[in-house]
C-alpha atoms as a PDB file:
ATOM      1  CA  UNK A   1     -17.897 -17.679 -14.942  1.00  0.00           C
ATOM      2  CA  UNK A   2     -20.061 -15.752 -12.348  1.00  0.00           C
ATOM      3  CA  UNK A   3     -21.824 -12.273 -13.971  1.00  0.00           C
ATOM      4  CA  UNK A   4     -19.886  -9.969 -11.342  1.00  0.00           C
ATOM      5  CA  UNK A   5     -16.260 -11.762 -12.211  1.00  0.00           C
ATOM      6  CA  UNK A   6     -17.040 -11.848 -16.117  1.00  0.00           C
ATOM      7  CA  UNK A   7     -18.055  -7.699 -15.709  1.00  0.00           C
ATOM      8  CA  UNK A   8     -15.306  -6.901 -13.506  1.00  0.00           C
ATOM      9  CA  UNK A   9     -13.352  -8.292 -16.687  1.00  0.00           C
ATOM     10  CA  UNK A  10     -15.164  -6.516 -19.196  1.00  0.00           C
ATOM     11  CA  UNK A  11     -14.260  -3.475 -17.199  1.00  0.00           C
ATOM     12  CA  UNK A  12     -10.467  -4.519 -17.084  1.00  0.00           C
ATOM     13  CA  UNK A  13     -10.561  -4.377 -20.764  1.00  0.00           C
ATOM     14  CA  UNK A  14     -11.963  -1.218 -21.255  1.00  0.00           C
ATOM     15  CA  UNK A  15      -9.579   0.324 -18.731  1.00  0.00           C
ATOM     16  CA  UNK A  16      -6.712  -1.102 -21.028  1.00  0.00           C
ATOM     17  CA  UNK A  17      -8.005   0.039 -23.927  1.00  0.00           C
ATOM     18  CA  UNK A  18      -8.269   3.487 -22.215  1.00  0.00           C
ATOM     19  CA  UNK A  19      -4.813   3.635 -21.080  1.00  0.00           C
ATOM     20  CA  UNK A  20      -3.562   2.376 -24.241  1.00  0.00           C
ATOM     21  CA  UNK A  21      -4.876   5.199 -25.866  1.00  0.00           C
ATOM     22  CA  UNK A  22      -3.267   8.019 -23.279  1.00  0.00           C
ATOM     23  CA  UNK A  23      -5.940   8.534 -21.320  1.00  0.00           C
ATOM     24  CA  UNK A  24      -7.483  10.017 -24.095  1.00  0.00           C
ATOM     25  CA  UNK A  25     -11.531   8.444 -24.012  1.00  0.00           C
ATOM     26  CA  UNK A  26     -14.549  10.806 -23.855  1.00  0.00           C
ATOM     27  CA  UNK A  27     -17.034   9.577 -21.446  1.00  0.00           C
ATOM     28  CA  UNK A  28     -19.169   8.819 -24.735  1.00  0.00           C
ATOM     29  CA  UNK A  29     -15.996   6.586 -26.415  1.00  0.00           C
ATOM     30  CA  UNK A  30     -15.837   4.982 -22.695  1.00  0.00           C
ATOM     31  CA  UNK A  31     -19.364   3.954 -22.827  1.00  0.00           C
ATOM     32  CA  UNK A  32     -19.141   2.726 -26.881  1.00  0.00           C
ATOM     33  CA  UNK A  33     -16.025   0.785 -25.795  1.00  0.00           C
ATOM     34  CA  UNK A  34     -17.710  -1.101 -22.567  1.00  0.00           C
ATOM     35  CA  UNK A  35     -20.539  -1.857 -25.048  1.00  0.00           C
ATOM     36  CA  UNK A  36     -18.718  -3.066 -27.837  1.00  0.00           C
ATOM     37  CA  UNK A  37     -16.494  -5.313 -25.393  1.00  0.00           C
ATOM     38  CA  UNK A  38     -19.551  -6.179 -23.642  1.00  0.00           C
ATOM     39  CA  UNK A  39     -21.491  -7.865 -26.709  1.00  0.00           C
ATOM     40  CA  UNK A  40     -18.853  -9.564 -27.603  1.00  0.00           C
ATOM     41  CA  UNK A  41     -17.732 -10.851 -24.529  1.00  0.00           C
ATOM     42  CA  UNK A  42     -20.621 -11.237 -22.563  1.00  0.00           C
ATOM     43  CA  UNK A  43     -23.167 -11.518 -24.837  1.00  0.00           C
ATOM     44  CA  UNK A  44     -25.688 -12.515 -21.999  1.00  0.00           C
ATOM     45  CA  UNK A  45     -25.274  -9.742 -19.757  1.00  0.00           C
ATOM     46  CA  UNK A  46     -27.976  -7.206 -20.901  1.00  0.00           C
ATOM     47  CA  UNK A  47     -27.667  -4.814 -18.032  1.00  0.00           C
ATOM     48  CA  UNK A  48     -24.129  -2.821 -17.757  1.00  0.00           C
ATOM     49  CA  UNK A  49     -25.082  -0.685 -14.622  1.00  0.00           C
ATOM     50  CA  UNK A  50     -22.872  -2.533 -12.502  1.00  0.00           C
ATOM     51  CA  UNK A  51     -19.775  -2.304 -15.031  1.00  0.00           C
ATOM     52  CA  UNK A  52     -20.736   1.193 -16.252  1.00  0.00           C
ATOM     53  CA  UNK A  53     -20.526   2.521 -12.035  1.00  0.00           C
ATOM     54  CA  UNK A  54     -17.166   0.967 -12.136  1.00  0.00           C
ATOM     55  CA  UNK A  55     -15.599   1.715 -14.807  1.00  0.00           C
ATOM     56  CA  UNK A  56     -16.361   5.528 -13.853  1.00  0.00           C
ATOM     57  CA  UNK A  57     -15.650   4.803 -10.270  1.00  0.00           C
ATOM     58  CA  UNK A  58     -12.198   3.459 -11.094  1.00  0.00           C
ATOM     59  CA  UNK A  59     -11.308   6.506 -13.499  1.00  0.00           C
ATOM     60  CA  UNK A  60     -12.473   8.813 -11.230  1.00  0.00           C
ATOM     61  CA  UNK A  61     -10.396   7.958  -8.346  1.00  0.00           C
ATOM     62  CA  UNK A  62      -7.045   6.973 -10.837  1.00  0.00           C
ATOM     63  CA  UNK A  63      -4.985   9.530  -9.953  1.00  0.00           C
ATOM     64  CA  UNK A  64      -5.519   8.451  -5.966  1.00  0.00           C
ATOM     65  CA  UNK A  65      -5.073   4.988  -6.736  1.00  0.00           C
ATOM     66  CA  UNK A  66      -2.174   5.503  -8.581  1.00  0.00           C
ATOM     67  CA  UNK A  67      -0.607   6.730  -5.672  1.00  0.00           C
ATOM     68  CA  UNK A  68      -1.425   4.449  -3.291  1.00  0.00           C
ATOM     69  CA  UNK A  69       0.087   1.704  -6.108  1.00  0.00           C
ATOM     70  CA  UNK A  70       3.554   3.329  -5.711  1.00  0.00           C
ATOM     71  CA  UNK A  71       3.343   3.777  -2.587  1.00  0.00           C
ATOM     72  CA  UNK A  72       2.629  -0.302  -1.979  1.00  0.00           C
ATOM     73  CA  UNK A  73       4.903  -1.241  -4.763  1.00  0.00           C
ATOM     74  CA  UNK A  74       7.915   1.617  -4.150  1.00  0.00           C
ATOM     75  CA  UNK A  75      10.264  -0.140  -6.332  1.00  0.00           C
ATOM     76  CA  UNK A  76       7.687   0.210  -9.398  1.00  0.00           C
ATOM     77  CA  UNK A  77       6.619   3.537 -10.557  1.00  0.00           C
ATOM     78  CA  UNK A  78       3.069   3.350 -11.915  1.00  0.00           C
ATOM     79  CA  UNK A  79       4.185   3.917 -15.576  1.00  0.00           C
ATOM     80  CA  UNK A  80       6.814   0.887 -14.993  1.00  0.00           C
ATOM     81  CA  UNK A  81       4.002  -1.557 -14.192  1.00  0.00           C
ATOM     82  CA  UNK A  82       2.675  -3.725 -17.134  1.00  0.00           C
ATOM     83  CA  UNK A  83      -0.545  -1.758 -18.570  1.00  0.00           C
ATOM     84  CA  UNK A  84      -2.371  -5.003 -17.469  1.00  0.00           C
ATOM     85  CA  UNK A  85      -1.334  -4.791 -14.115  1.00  0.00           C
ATOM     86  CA  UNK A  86      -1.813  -2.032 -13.366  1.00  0.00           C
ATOM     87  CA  UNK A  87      -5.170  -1.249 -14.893  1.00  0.00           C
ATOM     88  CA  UNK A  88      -5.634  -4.744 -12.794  1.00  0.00           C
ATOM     89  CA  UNK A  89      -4.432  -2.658  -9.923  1.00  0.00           C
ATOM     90  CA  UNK A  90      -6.655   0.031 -10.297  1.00  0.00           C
ATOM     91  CA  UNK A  91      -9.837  -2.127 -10.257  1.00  0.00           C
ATOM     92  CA  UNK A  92      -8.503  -4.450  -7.529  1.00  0.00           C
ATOM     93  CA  UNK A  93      -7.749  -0.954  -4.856  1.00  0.00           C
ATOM     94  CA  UNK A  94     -11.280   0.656  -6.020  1.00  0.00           C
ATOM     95  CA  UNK A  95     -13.237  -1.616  -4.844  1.00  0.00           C
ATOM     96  CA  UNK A  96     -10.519  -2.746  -2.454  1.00  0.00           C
ATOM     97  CA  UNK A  97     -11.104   0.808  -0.341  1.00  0.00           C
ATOM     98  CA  UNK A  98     -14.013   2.470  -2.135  1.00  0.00           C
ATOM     99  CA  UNK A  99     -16.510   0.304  -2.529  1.00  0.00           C
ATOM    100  CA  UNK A 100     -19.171  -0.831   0.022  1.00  0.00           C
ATOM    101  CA  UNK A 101     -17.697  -3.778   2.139  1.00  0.00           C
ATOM    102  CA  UNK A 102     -21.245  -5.165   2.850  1.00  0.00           C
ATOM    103  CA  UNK A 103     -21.219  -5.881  -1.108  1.00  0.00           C
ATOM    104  CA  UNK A 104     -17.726  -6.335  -1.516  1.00  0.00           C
ATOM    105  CA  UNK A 105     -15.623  -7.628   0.955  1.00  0.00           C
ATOM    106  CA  UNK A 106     -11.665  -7.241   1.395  1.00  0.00           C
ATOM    107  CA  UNK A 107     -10.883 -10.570   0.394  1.00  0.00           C
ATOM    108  CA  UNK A 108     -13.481 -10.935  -2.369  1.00  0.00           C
ATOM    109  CA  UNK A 109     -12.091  -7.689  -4.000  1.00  0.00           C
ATOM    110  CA  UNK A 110      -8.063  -9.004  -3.745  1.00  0.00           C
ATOM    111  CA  UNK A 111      -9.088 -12.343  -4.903  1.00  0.00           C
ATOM    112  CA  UNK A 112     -11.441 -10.659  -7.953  1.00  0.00           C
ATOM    113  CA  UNK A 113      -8.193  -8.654  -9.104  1.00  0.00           C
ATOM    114  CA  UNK A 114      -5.755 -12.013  -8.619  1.00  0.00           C
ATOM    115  CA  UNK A 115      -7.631 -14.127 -10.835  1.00  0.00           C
ATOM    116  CA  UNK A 116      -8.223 -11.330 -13.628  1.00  0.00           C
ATOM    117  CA  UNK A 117      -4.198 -11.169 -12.961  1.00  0.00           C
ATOM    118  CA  UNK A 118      -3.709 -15.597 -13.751  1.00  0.00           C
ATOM    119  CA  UNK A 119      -6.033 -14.723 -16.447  1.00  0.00           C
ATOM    120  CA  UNK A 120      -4.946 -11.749 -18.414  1.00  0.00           C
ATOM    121  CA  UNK A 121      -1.461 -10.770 -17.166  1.00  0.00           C
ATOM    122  CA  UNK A 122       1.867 -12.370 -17.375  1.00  0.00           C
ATOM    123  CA  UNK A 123       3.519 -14.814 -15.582  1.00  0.00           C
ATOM    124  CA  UNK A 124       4.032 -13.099 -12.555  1.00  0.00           C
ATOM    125  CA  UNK A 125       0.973 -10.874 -12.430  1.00  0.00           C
ATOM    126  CA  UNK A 126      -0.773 -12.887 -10.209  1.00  0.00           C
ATOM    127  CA  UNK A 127       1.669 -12.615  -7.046  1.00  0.00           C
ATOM    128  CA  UNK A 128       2.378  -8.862  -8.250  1.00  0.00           C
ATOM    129  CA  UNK A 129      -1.598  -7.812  -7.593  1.00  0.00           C
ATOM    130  CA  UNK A 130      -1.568 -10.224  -4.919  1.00  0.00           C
ATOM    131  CA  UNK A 131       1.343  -8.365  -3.246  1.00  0.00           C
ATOM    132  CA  UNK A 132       0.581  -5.199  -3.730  1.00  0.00           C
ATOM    133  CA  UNK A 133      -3.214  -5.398  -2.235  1.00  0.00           C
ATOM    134  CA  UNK A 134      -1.782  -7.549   0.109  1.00  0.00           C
ATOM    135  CA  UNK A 135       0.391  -4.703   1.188  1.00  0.00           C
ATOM    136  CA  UNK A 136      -2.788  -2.545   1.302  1.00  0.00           C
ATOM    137  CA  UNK A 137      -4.671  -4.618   3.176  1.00  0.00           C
ATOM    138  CA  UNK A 138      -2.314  -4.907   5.486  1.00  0.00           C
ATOM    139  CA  UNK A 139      -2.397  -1.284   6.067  1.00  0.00           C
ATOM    140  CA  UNK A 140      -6.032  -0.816   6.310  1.00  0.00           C
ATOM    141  CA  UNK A 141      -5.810  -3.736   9.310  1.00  0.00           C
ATOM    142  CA  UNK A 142      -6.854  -7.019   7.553  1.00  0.00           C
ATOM    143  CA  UNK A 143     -10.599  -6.707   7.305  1.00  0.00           C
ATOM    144  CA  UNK A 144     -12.402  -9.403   7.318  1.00  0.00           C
ATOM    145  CA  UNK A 145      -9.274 -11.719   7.798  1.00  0.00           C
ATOM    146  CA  UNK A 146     -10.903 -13.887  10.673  1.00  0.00           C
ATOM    147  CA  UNK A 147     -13.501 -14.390   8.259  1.00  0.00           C
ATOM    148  CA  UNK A 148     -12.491 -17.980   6.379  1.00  0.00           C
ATOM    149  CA  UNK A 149     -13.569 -19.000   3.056  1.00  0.00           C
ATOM    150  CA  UNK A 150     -15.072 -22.080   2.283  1.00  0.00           C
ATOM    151  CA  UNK A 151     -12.785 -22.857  -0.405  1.00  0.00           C
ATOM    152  CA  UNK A 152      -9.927 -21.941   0.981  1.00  0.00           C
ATOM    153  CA  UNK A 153      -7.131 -24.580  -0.098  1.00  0.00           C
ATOM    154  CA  UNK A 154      -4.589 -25.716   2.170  1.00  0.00           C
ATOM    155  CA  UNK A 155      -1.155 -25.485   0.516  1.00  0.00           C
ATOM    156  CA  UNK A 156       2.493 -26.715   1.625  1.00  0.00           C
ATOM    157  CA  UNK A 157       3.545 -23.825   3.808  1.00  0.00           C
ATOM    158  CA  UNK A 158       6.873 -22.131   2.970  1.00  0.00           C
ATOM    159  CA  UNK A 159       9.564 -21.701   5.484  1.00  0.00           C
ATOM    160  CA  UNK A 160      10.178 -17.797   5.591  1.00  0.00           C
ATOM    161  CA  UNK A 161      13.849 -18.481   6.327  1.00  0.00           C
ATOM    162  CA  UNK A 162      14.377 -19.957   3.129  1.00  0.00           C
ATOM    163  CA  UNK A 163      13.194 -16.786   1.270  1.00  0.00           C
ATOM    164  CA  UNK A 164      15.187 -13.815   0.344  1.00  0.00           C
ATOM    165  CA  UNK A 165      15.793 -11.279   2.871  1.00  0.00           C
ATOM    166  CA  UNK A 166      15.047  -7.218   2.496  1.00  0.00           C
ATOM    167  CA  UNK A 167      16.083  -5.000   5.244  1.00  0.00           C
ATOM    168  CA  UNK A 168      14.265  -1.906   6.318  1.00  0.00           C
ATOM    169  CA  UNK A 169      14.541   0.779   9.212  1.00  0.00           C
ATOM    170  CA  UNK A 170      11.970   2.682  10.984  1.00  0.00           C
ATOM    171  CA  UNK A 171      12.533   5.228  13.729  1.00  0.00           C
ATOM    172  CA  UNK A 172      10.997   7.343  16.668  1.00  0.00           C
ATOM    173  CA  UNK A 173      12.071  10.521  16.065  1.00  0.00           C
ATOM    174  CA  UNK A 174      12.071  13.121  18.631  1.00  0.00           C
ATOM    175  CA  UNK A 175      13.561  16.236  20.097  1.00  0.00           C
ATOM    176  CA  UNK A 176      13.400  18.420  23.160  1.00  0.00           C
ATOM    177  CA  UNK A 177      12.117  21.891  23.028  1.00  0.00           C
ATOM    178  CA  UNK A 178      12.054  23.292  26.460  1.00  0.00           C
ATOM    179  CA  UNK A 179      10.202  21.499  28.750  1.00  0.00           C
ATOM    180  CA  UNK A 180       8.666  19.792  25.600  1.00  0.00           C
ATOM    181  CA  UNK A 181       9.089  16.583  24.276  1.00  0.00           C
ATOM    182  CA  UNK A 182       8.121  16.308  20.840  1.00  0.00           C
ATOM    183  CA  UNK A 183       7.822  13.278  18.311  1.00  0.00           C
ATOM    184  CA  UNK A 184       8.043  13.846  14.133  1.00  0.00           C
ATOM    185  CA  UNK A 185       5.506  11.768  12.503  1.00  0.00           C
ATOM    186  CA  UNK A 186       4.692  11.137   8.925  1.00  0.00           C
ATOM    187  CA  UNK A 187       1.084  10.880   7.814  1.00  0.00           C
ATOM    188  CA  UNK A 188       0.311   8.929   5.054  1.00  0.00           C
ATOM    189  CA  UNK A 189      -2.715   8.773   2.074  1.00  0.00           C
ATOM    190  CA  UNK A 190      -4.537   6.191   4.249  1.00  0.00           C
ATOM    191  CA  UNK A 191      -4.885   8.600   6.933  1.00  0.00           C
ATOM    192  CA  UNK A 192      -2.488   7.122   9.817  1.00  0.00           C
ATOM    193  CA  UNK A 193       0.097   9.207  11.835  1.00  0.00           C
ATOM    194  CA  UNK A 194       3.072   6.526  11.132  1.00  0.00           C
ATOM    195  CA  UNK A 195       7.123   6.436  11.843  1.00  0.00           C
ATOM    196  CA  UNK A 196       9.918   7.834   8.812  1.00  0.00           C
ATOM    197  CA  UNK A 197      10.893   4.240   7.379  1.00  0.00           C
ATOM    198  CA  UNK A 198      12.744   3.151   4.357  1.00  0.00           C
ATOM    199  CA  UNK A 199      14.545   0.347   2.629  1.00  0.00           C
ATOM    200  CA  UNK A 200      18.589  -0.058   3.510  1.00  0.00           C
ATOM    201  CA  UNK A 201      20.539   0.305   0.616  1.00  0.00           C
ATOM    202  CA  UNK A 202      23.162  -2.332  -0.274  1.00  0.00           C
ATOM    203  CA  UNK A 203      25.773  -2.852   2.307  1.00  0.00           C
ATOM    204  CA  UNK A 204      24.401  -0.219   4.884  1.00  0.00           C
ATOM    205  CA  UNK A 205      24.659  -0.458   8.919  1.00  0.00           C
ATOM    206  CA  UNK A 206      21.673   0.220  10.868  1.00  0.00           C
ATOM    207  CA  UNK A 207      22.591   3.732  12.392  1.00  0.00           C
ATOM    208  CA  UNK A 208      23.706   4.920   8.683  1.00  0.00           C
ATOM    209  CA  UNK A 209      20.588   3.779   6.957  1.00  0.00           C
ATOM    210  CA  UNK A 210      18.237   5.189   9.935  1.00  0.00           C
ATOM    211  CA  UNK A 211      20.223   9.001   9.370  1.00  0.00           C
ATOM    212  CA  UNK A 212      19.652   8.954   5.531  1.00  0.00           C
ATOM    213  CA  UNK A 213      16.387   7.671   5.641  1.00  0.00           C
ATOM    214  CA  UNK A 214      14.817  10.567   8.416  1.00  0.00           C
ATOM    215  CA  UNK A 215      17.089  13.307   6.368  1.00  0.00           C
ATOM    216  CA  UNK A 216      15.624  11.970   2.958  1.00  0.00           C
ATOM    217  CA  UNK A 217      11.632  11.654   4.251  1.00  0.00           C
ATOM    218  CA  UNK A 218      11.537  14.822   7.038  1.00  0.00           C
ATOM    219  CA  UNK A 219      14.742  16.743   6.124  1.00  0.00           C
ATOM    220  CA  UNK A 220      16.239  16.673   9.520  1.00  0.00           C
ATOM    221  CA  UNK A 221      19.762  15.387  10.746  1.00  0.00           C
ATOM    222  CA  UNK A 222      19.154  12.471  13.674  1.00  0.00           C
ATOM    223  CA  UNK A 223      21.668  10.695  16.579  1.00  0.00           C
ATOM    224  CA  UNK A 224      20.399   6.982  16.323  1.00  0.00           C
ATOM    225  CA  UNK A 225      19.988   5.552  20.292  1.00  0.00           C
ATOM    226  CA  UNK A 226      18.683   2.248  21.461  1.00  0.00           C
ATOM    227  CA  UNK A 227      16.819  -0.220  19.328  1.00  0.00           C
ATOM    228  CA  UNK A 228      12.965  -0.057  20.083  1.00  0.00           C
ATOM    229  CA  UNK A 229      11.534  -3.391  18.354  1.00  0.00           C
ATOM    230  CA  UNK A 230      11.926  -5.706  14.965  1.00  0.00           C
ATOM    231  CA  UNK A 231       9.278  -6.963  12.955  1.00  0.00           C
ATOM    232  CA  UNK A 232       9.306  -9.474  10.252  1.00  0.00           C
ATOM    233  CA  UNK A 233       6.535 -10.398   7.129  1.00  0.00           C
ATOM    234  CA  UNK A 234       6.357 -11.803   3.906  1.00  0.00           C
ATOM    235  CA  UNK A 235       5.407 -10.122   0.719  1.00  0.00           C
ATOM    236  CA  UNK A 236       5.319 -10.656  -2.903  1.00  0.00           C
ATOM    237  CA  UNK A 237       7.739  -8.909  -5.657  1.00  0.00           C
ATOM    238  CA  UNK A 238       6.707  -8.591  -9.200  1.00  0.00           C
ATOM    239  CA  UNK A 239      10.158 -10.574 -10.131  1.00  0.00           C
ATOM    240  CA  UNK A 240      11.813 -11.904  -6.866  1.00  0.00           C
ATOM    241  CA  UNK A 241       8.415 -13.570  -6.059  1.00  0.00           C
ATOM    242  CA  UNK A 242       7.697 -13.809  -1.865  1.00  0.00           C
ATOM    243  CA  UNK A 243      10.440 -12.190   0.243  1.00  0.00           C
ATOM    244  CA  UNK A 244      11.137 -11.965   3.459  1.00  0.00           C
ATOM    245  CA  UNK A 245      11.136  -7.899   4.977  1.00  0.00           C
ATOM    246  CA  UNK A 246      12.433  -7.258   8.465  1.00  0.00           C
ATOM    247  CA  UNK A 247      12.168  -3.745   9.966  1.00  0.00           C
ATOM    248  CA  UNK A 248      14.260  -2.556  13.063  1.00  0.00           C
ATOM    249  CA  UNK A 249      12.872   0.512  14.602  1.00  0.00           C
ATOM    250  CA  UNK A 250      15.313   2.727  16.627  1.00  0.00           C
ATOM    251  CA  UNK A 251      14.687   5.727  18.576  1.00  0.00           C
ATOM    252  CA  UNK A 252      15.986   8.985  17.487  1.00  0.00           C
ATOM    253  CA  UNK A 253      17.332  12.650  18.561  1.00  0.00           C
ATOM    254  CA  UNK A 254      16.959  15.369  16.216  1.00  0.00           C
ATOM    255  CA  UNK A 255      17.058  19.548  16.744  1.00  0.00           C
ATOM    256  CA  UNK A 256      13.754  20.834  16.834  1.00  0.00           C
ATOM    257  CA  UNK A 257      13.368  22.678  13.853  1.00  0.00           C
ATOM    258  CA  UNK A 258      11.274  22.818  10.798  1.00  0.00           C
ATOM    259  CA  UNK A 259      10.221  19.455   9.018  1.00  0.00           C
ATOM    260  CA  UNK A 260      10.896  19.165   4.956  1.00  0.00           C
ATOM    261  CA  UNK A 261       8.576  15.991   4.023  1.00  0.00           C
ATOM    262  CA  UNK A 262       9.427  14.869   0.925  1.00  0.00           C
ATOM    263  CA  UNK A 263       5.942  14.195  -0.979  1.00  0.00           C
ATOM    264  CA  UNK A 264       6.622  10.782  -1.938  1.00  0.00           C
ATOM    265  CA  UNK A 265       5.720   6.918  -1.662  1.00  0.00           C
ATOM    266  CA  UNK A 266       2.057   7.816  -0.216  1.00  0.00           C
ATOM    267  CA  UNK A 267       3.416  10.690   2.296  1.00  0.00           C
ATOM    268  CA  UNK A 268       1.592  13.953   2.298  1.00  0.00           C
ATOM    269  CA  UNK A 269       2.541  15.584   5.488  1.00  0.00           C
ATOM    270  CA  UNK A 270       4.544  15.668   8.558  1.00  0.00           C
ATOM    271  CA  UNK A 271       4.990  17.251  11.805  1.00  0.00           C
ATOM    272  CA  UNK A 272       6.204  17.426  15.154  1.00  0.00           C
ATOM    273  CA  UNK A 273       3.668  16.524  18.140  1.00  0.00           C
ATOM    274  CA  UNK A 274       3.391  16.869  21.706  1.00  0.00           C
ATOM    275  CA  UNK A 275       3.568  13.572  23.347  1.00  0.00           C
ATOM    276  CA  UNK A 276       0.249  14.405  25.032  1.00  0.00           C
ATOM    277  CA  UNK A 277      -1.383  14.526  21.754  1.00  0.00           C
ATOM    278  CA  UNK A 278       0.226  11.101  19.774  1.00  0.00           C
ATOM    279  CA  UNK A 279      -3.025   9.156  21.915  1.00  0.00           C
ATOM    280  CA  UNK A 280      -5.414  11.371  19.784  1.00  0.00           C
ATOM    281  CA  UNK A 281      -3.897  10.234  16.917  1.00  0.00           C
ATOM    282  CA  UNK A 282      -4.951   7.670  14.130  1.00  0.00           C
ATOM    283  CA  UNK A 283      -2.157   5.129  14.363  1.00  0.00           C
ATOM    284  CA  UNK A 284      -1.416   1.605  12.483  1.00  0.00           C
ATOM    285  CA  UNK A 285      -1.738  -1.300  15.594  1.00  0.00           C
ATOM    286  CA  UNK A 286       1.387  -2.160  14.843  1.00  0.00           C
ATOM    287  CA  UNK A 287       3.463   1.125  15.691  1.00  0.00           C
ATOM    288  CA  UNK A 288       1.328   1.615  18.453  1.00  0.00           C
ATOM    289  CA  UNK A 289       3.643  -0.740  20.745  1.00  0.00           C
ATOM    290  CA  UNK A 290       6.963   1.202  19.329  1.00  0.00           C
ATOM    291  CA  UNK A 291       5.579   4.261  20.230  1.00  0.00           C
ATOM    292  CA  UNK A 292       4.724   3.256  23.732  1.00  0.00           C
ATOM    293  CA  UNK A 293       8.020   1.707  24.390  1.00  0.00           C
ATOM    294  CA  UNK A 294       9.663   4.961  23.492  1.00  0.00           C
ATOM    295  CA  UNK A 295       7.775   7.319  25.352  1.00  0.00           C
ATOM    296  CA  UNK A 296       7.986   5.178  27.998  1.00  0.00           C
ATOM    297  CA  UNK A 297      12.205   5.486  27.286  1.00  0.00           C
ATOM    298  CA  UNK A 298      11.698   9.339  26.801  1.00  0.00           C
ATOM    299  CA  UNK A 299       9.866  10.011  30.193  1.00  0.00           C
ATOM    300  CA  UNK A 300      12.563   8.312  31.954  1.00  0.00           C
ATOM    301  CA  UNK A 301      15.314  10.419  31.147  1.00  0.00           C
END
């Protein structure tokens, strides 16, 4: 086993034995514990630095991480997640988005946390972490992803029809204030302007799903119009295994009037914006083409 993977384990296990214990480890009980677990573990590792600056790193940022956790894995709140996985979790996302990408790139961080996952965690740890930094990743834009590994292992590819099917809506909302035109964006803990978007609940149409989900996130009563765009990926759940997820997007009308975000899933603000000022903003690639189409819609009525 390589020195970094067998610290980044040692690590693991000190993070479990800190959250076993509530939380509740002096910095001088952290540092006995990585030494204890570190002589018996990995006896021939004399220098714990490297696992020392992580450990800390990873506690330090928990509360952050934890966040962005529930935010990738909505249908799992953080104390819901196996204490393995999600002390997995935490390491995996630290070094996933804090770390220096020169000395630890994307992939070698998800890959890190997937194989402490096979090793440590249950049956179906190993998609869970691989889904839920998979989701990340996604988010941050795939670094590194033209970059292919050497060992990479061809597998038999799945047919994405086969798998089962979650439904989503997203939406352009926007209202008319004057001469105005003004769109309602949500920003998220990643730092992107993004669209209101949630899961359809058993059973729901389109239109009836899009005006619960923009009253639920912003707090403001919408007319669905036209269809803007559908998207479709694969991800991993903790039980279901790899699903399929298709989003529609649809544009629509709301009163201008004051935004309610709820504070949830990763969301920490929201607010209406000129349509001259959506170019200055930092958007995913992905909604950028959404967007476009429905200005483009909105300047021709």
């Amino acid at each position: 086993m390589a020195n970094r993977h067998l610290s980044r384990s040692i690590v693991m296990q000190s993070l479990y034995e800190w959250d076993f214990r509530g939380g509740n480890l002096t910095e001088l009980d952290l540092e006995k514990t990585l030494t204890r677990l570190a002589e018996e573990f990995a006896p021939g590792i004399q220098d714990l630095s490297f696992m020392r600056k992580l450990l800390l790193g990873v506690l330090g940022k928990q509360k952050e991480l934890d966040v962005i956790i529930e935010k990738a894995a909505p249908d799992w709140p953080i104390d819901k997640i196996a204490i393995v996985d999600r002390n997995i979790l935490r390491l995996g996302l630290f070094e996933l988005l804090f770390e220096d990408r020169a000395q630890v790139p994307a992939k070698v961080a998800i890959n890190e946390a997937i194989e402490l996952a096979k090793t440590f965690g249950g049956e179906t740890s190993g998609k869970f972490v691989n889904g839920v930094l998979g989701a990340v990743y996604k988010e941050l834009g795939e670094p590194g992803k033209d970059e292919v590994s050497k060992k990479k292992k061809v597998g038999t590819p799945i047919d994405p029809k086969t798998l089962p099917l979650e439904k989503l809506g997203g939406s352009v909302v926007y209202a008319k204030n004057g001469e105005e035109i003004y769109l309602a964006l949500v920003h998220d803990i990643f730092g992107h302007w993004t669209l209101s978007k949630g899961h359809f609940a058993e059973g729901e149409d389109d239109q009836t799903a899009i005006v619960r989900v923009v009253n639920e996130e912003l707090g403001l009563p919408v007319v669905v119009g036209e269809i803007l765009g559908e998207n479709e990926y694969t991800a991993s759940h903790p039980e279901k295994g790899k699903i399929r997820k298709h989003v529609s997007y649809y544009l629509a009308e709301a009163p201008f009037q004051n935004i309610t975000v709820e504070k949830t899933g990763g969301l920490d603000d929201a607010r209406w914006w000129k349509l001259a000022d959506i170019v200055s903003l930092n958007l995913y690639d992905d909604m950028i083409p959404v967007i476009t189409k429905a200005v483009g819609i909105l300047l021709g009525k």
